[in-house]
PDB file of N, CA and C in Angstrom:
ATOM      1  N   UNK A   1     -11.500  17.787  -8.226  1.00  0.00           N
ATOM      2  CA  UNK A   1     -12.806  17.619  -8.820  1.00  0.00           C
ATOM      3  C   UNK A   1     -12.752  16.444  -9.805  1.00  0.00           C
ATOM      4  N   UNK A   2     -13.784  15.453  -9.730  1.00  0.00           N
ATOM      5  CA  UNK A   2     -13.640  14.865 -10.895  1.00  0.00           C
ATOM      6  C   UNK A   2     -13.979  15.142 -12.313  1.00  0.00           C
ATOM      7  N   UNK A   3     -13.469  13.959 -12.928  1.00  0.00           N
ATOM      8  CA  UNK A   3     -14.352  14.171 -14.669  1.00  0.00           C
ATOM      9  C   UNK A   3     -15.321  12.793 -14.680  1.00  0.00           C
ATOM     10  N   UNK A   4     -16.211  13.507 -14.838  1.00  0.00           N
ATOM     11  CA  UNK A   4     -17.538  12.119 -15.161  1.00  0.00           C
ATOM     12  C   UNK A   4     -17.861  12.455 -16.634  1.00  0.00           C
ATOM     13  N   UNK A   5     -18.246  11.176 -17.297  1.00  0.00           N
ATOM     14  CA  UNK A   5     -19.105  10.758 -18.288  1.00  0.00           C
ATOM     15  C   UNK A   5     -20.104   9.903 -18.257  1.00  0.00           C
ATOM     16  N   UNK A   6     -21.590  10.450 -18.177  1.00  0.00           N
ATOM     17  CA  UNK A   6     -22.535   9.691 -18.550  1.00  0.00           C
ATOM     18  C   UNK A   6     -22.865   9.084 -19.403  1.00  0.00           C
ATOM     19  N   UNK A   7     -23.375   7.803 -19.429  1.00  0.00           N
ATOM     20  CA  UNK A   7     -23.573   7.005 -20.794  1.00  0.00           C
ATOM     21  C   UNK A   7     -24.758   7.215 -21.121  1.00  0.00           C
ATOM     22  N   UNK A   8     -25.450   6.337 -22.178  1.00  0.00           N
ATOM     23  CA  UNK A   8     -26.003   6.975 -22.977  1.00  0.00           C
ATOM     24  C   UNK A   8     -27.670   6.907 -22.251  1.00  0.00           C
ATOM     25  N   UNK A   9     -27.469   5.781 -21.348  1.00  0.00           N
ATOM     26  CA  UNK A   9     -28.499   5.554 -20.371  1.00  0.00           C
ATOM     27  C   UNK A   9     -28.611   5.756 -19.505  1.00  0.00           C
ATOM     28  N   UNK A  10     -27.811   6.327 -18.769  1.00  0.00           N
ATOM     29  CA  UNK A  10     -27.636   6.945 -17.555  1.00  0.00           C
ATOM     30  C   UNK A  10     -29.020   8.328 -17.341  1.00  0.00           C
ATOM     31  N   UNK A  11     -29.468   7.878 -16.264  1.00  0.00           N
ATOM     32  CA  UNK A  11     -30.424   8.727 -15.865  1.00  0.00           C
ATOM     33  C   UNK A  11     -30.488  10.502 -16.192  1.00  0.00           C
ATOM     34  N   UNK A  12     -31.059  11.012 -16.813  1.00  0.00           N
ATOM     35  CA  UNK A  12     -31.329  12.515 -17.446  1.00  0.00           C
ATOM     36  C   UNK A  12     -31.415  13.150 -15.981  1.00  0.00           C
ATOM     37  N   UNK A  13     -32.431  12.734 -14.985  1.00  0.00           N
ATOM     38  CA  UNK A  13     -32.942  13.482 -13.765  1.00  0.00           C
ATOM     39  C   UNK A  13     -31.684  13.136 -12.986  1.00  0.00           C
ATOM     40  N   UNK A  14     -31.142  12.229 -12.896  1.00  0.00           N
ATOM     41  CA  UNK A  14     -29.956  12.296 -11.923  1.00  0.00           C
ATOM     42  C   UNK A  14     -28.351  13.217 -12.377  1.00  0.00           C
ATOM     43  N   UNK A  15     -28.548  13.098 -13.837  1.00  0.00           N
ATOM     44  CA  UNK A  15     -27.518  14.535 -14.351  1.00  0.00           C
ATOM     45  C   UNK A  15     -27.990  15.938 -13.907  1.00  0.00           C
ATOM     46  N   UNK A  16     -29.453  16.194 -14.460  1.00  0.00           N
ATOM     47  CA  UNK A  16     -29.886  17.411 -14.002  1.00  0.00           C
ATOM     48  C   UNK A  16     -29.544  17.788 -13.369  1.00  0.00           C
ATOM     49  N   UNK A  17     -30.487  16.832 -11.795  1.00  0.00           N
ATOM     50  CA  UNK A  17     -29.811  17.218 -10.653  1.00  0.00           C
ATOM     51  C   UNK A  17     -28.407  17.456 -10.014  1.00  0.00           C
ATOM     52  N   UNK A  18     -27.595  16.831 -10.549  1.00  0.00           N
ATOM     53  CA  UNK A  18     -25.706  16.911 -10.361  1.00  0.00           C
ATOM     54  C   UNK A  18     -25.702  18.464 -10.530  1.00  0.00           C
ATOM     55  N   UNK A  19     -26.200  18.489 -11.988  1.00  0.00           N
ATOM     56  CA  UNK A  19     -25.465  19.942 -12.189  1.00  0.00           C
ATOM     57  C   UNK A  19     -26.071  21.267 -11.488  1.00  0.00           C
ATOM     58  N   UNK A  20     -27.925  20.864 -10.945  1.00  0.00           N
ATOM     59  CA  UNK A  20     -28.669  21.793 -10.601  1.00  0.00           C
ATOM     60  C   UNK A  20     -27.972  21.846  -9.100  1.00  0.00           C
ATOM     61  N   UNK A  21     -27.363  21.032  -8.377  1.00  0.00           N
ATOM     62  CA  UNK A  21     -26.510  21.100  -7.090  1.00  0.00           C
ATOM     63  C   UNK A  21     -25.080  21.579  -7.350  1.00  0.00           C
ATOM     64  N   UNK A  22     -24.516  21.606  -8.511  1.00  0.00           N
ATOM     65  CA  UNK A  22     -23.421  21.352  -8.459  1.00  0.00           C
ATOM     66  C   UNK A  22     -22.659  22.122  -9.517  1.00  0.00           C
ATOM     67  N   UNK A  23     -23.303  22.809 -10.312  1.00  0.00           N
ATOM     68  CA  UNK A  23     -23.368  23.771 -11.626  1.00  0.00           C
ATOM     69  C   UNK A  23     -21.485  23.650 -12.256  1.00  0.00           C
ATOM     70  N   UNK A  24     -20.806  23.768 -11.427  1.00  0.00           N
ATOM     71  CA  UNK A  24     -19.370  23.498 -11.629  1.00  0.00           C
ATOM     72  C   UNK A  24     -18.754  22.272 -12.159  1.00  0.00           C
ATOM     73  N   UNK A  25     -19.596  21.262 -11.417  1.00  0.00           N
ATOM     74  CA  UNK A  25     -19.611  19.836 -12.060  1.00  0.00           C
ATOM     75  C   UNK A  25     -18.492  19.500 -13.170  1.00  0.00           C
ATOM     76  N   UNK A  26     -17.669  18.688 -13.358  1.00  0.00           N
ATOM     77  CA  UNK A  26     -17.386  18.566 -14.690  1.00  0.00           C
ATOM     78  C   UNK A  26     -18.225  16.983 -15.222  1.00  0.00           C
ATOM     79  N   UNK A  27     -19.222  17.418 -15.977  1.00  0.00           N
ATOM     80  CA  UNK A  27     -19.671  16.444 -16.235  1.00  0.00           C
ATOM     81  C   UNK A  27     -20.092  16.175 -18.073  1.00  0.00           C
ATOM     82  N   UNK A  28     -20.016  15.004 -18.357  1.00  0.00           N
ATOM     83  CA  UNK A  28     -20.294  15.192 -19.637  1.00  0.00           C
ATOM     84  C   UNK A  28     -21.251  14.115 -20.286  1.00  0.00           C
ATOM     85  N   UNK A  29     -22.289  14.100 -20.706  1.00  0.00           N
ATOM     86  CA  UNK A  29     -22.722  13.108 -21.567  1.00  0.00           C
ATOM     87  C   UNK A  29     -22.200  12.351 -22.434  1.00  0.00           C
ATOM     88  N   UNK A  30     -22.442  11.228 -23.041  1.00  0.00           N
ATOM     89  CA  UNK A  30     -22.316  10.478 -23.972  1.00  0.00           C
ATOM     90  C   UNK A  30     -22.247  11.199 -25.176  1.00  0.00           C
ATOM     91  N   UNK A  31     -23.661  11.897 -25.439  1.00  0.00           N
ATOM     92  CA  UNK A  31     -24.225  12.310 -26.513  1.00  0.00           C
ATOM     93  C   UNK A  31     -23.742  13.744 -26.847  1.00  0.00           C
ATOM     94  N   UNK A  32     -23.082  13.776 -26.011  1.00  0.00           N
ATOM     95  CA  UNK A  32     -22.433  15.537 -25.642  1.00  0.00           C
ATOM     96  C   UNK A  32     -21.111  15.398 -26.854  1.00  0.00           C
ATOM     97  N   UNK A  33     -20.439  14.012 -26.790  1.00  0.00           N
ATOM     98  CA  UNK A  33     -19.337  14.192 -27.171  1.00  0.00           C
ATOM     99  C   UNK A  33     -19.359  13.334 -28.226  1.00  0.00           C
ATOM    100  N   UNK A  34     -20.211  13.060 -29.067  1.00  0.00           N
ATOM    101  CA  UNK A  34     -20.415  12.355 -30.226  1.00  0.00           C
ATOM    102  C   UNK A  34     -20.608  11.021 -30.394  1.00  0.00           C
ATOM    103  N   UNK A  35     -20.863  10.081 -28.877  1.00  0.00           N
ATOM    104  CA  UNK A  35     -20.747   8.883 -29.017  1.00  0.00           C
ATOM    105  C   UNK A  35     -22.721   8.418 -28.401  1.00  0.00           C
ATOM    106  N   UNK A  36     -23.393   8.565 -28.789  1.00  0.00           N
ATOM    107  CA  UNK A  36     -24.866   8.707 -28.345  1.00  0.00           C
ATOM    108  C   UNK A  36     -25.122   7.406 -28.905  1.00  0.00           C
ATOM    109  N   UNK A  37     -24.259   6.609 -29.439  1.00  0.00           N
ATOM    110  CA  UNK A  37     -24.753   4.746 -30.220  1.00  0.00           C
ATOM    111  C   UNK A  37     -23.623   4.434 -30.221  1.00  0.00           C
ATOM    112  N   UNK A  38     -22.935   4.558 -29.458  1.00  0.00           N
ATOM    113  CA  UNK A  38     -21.269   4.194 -29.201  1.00  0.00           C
ATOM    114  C   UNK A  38     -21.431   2.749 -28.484  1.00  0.00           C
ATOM    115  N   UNK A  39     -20.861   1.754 -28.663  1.00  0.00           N
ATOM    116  CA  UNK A  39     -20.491   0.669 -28.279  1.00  0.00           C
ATOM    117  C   UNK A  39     -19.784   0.419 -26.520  1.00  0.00           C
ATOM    118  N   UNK A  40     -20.342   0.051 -25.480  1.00  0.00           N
ATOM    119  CA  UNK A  40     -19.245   0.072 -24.392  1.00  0.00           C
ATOM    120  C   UNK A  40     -17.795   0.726 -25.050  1.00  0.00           C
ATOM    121  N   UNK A  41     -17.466  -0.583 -25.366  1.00  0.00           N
ATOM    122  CA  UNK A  41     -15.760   0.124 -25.535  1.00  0.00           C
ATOM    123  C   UNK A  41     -15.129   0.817 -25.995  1.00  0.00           C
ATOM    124  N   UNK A  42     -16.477   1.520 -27.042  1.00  0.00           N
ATOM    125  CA  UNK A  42     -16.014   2.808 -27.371  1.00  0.00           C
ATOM    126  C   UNK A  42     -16.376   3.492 -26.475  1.00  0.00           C
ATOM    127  N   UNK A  43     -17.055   3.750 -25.497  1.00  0.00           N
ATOM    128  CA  UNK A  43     -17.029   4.874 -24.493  1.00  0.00           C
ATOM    129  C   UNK A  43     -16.080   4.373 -23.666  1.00  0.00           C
ATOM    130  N   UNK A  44     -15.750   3.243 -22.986  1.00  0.00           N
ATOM    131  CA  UNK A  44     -14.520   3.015 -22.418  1.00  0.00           C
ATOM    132  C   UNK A  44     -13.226   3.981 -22.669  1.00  0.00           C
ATOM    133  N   UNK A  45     -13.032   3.586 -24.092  1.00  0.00           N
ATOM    134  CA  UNK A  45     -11.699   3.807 -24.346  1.00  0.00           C
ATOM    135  C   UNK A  45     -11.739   5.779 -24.886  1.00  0.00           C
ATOM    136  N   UNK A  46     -12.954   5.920 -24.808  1.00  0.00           N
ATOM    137  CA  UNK A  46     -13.072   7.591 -24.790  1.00  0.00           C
ATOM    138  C   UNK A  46     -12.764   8.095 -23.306  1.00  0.00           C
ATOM    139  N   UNK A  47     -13.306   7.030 -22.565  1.00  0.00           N
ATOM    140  CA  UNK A  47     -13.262   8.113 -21.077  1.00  0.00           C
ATOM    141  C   UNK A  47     -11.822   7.670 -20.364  1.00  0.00           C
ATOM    142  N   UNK A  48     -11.154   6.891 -20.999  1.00  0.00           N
ATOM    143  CA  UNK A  48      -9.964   6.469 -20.664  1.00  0.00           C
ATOM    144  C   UNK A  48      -8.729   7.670 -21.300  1.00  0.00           C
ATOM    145  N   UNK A  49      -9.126   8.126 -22.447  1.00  0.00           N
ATOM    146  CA  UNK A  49      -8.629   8.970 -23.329  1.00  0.00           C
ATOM    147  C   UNK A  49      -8.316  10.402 -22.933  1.00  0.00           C
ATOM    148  N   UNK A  50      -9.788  10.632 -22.239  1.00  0.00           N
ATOM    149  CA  UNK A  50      -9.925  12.025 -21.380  1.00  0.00           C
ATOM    150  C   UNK A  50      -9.863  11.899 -20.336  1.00  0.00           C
ATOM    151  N   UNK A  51      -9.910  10.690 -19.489  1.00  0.00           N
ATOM    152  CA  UNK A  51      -9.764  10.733 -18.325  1.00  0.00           C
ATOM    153  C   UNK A  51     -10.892  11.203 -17.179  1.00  0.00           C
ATOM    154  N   UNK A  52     -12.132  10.789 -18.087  1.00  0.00           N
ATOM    155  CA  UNK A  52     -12.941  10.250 -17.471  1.00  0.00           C
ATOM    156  C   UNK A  52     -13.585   9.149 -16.699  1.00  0.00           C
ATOM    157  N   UNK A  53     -14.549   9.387 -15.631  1.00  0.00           N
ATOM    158  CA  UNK A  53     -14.986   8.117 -14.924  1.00  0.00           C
ATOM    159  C   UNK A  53     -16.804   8.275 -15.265  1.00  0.00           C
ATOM    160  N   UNK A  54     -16.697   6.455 -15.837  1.00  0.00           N
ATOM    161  CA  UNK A  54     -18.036   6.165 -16.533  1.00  0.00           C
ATOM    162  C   UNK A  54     -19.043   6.463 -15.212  1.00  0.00           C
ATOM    163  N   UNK A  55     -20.347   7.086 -15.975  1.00  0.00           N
ATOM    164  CA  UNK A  55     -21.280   6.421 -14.528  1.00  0.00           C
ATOM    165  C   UNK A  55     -22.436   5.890 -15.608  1.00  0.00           C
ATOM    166  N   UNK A  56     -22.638   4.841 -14.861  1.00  0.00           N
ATOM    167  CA  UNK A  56     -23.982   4.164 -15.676  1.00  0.00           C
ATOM    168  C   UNK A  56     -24.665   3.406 -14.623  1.00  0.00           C
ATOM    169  N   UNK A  57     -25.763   3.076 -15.634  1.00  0.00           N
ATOM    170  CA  UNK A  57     -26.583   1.898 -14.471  1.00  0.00           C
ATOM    171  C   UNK A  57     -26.524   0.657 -14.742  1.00  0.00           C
ATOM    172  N   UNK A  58     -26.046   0.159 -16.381  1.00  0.00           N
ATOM    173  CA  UNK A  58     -25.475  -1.289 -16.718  1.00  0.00           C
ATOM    174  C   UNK A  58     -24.637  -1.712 -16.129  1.00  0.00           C
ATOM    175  N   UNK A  59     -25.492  -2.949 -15.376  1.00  0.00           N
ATOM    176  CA  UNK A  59     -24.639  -3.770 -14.943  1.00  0.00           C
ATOM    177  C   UNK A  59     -23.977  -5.251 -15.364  1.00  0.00           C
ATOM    178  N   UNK A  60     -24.733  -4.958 -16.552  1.00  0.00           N
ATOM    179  CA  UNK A  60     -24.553  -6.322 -17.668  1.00  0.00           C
ATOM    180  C   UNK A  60     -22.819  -6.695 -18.212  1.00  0.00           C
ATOM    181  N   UNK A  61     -22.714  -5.502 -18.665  1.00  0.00           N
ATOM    182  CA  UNK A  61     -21.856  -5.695 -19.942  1.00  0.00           C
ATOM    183  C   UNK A  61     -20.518  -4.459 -19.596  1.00  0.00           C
ATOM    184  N   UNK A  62     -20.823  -3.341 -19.121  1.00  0.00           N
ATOM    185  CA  UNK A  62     -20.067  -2.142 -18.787  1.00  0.00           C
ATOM    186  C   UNK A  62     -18.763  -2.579 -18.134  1.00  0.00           C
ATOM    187  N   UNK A  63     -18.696  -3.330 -16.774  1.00  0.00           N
ATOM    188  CA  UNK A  63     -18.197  -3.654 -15.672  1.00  0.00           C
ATOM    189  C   UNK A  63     -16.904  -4.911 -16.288  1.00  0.00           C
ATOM    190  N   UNK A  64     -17.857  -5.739 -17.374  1.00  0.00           N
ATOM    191  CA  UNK A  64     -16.798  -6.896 -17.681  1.00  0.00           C
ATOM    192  C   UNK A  64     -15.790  -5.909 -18.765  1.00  0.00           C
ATOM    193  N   UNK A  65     -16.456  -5.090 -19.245  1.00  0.00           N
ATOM    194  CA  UNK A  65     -15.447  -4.310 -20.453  1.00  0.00           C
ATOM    195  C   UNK A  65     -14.399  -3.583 -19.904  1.00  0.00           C
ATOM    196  N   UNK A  66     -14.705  -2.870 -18.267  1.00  0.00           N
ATOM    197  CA  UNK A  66     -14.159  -2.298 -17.777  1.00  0.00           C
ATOM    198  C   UNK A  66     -12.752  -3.285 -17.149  1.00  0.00           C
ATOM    199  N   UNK A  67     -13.104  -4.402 -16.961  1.00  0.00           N
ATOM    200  CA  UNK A  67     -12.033  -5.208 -16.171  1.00  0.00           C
ATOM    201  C   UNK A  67     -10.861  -5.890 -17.037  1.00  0.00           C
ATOM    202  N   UNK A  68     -11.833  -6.349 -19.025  1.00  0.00           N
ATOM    203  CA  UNK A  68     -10.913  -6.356 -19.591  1.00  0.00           C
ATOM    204  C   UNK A  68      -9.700  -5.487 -19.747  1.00  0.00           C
ATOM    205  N   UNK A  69     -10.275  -4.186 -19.862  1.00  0.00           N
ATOM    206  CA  UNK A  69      -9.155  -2.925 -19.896  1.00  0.00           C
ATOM    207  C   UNK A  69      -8.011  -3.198 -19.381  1.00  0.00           C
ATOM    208  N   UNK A  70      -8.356  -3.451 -17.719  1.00  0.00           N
ATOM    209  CA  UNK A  70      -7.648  -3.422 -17.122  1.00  0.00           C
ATOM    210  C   UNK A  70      -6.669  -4.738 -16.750  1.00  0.00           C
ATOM    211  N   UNK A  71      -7.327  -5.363 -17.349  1.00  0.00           N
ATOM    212  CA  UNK A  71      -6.576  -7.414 -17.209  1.00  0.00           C
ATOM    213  C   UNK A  71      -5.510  -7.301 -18.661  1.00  0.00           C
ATOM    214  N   UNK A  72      -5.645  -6.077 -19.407  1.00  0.00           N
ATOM    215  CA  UNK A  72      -5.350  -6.434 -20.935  1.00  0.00           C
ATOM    216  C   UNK A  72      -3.938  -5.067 -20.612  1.00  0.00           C
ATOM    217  N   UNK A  73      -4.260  -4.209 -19.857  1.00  0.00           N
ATOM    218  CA  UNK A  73      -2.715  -3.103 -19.151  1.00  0.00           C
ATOM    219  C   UNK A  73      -3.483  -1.863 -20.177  1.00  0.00           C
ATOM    220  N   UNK A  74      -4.250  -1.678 -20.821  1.00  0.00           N
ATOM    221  CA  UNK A  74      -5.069  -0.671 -21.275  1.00  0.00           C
ATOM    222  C   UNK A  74      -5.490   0.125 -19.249  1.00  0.00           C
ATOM    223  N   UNK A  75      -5.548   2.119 -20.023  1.00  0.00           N
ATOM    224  CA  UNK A  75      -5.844   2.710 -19.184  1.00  0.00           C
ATOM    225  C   UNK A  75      -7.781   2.428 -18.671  1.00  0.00           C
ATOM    226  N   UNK A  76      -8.026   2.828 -17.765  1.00  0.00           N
ATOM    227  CA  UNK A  76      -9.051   2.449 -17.252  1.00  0.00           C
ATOM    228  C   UNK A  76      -9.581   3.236 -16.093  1.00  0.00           C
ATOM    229  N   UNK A  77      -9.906   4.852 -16.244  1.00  0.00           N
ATOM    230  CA  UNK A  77     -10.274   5.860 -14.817  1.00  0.00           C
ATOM    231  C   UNK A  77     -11.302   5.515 -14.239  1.00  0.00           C
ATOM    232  N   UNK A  78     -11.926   4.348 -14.265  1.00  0.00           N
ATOM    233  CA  UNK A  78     -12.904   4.198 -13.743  1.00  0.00           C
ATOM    234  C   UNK A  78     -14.780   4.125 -13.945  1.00  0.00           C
ATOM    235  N   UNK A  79     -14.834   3.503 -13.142  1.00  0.00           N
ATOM    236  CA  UNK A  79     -16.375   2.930 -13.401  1.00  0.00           C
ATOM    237  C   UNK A  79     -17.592   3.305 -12.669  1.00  0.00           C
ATOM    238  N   UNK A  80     -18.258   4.251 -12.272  1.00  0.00           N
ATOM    239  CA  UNK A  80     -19.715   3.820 -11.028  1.00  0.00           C
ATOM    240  C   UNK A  80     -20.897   3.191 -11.746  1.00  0.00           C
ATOM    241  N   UNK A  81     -20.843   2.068 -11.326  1.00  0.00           N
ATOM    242  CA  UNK A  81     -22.328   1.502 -11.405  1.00  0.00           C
ATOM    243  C   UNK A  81     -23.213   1.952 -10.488  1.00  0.00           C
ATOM    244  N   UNK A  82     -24.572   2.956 -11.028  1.00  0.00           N
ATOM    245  CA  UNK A  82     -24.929   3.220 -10.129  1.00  0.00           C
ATOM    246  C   UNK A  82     -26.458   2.176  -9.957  1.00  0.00           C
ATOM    247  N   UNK A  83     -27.370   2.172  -8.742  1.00  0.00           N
ATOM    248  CA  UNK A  83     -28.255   1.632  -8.380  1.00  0.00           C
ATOM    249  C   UNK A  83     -29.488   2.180  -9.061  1.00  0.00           C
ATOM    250  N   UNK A  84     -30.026   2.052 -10.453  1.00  0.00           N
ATOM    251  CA  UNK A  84     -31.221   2.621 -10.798  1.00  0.00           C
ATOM    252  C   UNK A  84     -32.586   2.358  -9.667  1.00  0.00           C
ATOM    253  N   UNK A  85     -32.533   1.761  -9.024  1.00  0.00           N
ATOM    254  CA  UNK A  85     -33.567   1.371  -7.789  1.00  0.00           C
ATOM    255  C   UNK A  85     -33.763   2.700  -6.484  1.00  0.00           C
ATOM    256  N   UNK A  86     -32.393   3.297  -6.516  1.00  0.00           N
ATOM    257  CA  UNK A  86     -32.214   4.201  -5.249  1.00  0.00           C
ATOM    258  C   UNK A  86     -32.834   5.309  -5.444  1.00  0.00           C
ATOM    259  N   UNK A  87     -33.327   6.005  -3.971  1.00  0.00           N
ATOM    260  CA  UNK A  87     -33.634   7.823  -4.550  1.00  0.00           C
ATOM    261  C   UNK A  87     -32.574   8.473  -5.210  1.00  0.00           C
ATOM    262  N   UNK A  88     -33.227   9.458  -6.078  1.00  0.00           N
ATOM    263  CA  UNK A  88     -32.710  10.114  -6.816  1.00  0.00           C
ATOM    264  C   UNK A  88     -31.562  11.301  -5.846  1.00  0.00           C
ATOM    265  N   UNK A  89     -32.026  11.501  -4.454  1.00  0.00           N
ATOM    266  CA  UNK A  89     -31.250  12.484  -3.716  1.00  0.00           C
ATOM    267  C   UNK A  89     -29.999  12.082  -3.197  1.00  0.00           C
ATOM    268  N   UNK A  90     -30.404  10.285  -2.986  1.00  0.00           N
ATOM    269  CA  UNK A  90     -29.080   9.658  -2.508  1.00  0.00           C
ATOM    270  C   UNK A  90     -28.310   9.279  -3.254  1.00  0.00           C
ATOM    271  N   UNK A  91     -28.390   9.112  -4.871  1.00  0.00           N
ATOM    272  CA  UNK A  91     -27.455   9.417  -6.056  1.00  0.00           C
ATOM    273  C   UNK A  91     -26.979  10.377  -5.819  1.00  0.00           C
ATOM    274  N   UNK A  92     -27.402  11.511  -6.440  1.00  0.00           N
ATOM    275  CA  UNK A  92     -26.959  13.188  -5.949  1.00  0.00           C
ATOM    276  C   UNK A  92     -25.907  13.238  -5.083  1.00  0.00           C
ATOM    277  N   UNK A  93     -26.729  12.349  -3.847  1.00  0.00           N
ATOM    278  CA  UNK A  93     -25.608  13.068  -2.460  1.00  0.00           C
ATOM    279  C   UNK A  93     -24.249  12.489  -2.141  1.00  0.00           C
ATOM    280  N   UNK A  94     -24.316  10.983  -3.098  1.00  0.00           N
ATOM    281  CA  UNK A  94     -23.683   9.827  -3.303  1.00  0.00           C
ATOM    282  C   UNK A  94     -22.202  10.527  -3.791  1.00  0.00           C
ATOM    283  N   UNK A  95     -22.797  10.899  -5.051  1.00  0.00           N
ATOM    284  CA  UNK A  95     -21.830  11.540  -6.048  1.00  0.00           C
ATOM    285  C   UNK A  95     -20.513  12.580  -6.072  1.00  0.00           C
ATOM    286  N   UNK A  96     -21.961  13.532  -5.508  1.00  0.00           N
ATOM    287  CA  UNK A  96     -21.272  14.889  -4.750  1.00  0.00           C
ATOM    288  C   UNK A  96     -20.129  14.871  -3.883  1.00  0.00           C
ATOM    289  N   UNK A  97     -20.345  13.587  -2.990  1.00  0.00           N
ATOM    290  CA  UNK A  97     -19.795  13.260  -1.433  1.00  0.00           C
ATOM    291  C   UNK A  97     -18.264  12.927  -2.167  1.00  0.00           C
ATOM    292  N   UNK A  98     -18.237  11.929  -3.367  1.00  0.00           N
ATOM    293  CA  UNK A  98     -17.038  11.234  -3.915  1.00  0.00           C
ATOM    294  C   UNK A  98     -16.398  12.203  -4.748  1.00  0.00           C
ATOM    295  N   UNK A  99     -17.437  13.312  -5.376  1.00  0.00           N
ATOM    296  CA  UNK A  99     -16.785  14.669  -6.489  1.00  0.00           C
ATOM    297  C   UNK A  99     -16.064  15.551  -5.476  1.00  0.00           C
ATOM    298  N   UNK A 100     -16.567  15.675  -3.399  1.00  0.00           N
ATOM    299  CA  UNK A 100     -16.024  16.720  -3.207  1.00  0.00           C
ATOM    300  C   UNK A 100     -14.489  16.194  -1.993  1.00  0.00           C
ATOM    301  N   UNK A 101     -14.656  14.893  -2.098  1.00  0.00           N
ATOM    302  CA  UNK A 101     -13.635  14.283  -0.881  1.00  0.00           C
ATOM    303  C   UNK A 101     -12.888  13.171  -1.480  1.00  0.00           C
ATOM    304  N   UNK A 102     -12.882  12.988  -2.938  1.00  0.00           N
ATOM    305  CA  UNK A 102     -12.166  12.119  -3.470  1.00  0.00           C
ATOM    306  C   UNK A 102     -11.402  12.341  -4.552  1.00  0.00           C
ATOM    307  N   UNK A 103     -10.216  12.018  -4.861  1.00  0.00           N
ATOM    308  CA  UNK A 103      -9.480  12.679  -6.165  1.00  0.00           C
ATOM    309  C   UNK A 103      -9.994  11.374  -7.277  1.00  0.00           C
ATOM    310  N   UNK A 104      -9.767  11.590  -8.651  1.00  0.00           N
ATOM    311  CA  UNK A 104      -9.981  11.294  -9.972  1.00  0.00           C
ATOM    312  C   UNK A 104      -9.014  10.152 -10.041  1.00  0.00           C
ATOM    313  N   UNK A 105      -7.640  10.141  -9.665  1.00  0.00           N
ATOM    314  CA  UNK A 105      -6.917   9.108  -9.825  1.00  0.00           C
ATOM    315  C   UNK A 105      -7.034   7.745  -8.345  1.00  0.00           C
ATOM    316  N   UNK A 106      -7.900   8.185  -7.660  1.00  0.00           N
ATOM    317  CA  UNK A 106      -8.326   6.993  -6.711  1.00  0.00           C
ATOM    318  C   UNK A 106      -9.038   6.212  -7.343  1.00  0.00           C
ATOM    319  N   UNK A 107     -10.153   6.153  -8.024  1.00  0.00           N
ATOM    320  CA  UNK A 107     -10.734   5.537  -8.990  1.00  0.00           C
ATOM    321  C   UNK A 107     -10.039   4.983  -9.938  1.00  0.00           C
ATOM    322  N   UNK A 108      -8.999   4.830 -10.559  1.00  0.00           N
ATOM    323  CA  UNK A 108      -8.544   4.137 -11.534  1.00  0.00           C
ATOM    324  C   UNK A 108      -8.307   2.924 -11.148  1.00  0.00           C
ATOM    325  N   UNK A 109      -8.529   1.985 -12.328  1.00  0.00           N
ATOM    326  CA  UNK A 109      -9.063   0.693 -12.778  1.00  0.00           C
ATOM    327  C   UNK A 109      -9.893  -0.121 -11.634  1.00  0.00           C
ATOM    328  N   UNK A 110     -10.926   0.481 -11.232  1.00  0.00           N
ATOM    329  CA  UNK A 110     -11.669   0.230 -10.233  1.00  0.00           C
ATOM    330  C   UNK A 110     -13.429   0.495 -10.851  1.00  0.00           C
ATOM    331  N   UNK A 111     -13.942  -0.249 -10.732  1.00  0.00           N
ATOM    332  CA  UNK A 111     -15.574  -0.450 -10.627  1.00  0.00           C
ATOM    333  C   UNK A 111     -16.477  -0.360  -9.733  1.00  0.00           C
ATOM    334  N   UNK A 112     -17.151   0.718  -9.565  1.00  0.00           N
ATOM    335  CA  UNK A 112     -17.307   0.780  -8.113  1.00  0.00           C
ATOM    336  C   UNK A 112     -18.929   0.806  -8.116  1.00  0.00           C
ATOM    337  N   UNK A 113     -19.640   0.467  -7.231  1.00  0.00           N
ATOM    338  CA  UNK A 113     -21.520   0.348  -7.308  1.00  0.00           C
ATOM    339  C   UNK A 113     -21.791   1.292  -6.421  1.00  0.00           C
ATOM    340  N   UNK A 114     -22.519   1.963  -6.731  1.00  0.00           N
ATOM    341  CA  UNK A 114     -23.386   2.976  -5.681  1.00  0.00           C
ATOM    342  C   UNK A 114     -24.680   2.703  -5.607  1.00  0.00           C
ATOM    343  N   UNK A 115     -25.177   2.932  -4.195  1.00  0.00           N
ATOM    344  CA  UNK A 115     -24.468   3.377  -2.943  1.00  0.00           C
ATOM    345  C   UNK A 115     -23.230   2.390  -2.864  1.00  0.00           C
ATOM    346  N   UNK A 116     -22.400   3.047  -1.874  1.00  0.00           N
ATOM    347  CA  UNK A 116     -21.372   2.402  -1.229  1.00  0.00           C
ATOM    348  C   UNK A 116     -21.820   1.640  -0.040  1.00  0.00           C
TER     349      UNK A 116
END
């Protein structure tokens, strides 16, 4: 199963839904864990800490922080950029598909965009 962390912008209806499919989920907010005005690299280096994988929809700034990590030998579990443009079901089903057929350490220091 994985560990996800949502950032602080990451879609509310597309968590819902995770957990309303998925109730087991390990999933966690931003704001869940005290960082709700946290800086990228401070959520970086939180979800690196716990061994979480970011999901967001920034595609600005997230992705280059994520690669420093990893150009610099800092840990780095991973990234989904997801597509704020897509249905909300094919997020969901997106997710689910990678939470139920993919392990947590395949994702490391990897950035990945959804859809695939």
């Amino acid at each position: 199963m994985l560990r996800l962390l949502a950032d602080e912008n990451f879609s509310g209806h597309i968590v819902r839904g995770l957990l309303h499919r998925r109730p087991e989920l390990m999933l966690v907010r931003v704001q869940d864990v005290g960082l709700g005005e946290a800086d990228d690299p401070v959520i970086l280096e939180w979800a690196a800490a716990h061994g979480h994988i970011l999901l967001t929809h920034d595609r600005a700034t997230v992705p280059d922080y994520a690669y420093q990590r990893v150009v610099s030998g800092q840990q780095m579990p991973g990234v989904f950029v997801v597509n704020d443009r897509i249905s909300l079901r094919q997020v969901i089903d997106e997710i689910c598909f990678l939470d139920e057929y993919t392990e947590q350490n395949e994702w490391d220091c990897l950035v990945v965009y959804l859809p695939l």
